[in-house]
Protein backbone atom coordinates (compact mmCIF):
# COMPACT_ATOMS: atom_id res chain seq x y z
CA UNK A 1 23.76 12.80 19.22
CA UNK A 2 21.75 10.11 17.98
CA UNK A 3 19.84 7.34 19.75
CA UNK A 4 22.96 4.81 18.65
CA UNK A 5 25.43 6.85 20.26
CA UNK A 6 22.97 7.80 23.22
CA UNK A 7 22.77 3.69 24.02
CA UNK A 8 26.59 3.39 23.71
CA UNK A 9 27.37 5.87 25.95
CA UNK A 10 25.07 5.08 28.71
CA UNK A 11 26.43 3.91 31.54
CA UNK A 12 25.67 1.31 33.74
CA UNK A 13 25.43 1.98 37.36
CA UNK A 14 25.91 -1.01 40.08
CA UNK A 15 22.75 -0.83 42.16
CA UNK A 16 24.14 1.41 44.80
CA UNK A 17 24.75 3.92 42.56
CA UNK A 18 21.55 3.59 41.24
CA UNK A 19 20.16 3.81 44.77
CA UNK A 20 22.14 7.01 45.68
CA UNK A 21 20.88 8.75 42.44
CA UNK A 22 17.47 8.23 43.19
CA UNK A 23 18.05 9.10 47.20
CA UNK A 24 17.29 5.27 48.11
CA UNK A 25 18.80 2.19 49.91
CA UNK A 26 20.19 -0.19 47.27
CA UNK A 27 18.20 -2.56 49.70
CA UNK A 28 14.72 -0.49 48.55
CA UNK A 29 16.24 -1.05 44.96
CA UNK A 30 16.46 -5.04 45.53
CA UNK A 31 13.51 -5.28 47.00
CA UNK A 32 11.95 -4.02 43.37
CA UNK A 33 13.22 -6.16 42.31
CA UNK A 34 12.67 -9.59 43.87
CA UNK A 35 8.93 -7.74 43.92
CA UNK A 36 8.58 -6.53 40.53
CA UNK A 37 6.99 -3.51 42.74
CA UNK A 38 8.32 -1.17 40.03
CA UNK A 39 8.29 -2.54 36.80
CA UNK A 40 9.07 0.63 35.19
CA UNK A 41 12.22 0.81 36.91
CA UNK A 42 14.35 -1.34 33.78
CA UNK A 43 17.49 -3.53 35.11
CA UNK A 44 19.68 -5.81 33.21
CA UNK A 45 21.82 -8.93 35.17
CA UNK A 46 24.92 -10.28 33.21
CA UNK A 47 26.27 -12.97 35.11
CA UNK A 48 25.48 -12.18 38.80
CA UNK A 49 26.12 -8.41 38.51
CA UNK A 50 23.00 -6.40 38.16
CA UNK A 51 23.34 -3.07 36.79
CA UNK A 52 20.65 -0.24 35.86
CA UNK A 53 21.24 2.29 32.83
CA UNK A 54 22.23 5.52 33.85
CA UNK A 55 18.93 7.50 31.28
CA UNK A 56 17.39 4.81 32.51
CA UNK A 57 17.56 5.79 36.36
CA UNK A 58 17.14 9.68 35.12
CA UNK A 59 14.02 9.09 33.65
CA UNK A 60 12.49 7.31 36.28
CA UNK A 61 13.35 10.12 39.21
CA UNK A 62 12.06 12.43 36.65
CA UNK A 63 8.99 11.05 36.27
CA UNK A 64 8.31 10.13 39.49
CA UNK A 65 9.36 13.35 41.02
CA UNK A 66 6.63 15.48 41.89
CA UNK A 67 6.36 19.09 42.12
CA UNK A 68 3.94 21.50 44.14
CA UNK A 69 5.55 24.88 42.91
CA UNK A 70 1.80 24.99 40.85
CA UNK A 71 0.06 25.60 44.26
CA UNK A 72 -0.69 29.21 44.78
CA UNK A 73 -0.70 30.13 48.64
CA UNK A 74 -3.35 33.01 49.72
């Protein structure tokens, strides 16, 4: 699949989706917002629906998931 067919088949979740995805209150996810607290968090508002893409949402929780399986335990 190429990065043309990747952006038209993203979808767009409403911001409770978004906010069960990531294991949040959609009221954390407005709060970003109104904040800018997360910048790297991208969301897009057509009329008065706000909507976040769903690779978008993905690549956040990835990168922002951290992992202690590393740690060795004596």
């Amino acid at each position: 699949m190429n990065d043309t067919t990747a952006a038209i088949d993203d979808r767009e979740l409403t911001t409770k989706e978004a906010a069960t995805l990531l294991g949040l209150s959609p009221s954390t996810l407005r709060k970003w917002r109104c904040t800018g607290e997360r910048p790297e968090l991208p969301w897009c508002k057509r009329f008065r629906k706000v909507f976040y893409l769903e690779s978008e949402v993905i690549l956040f929780k990835e990168k922002n998931t951290t992992s202690n399986c590393e740690e060795t335990y004596v």
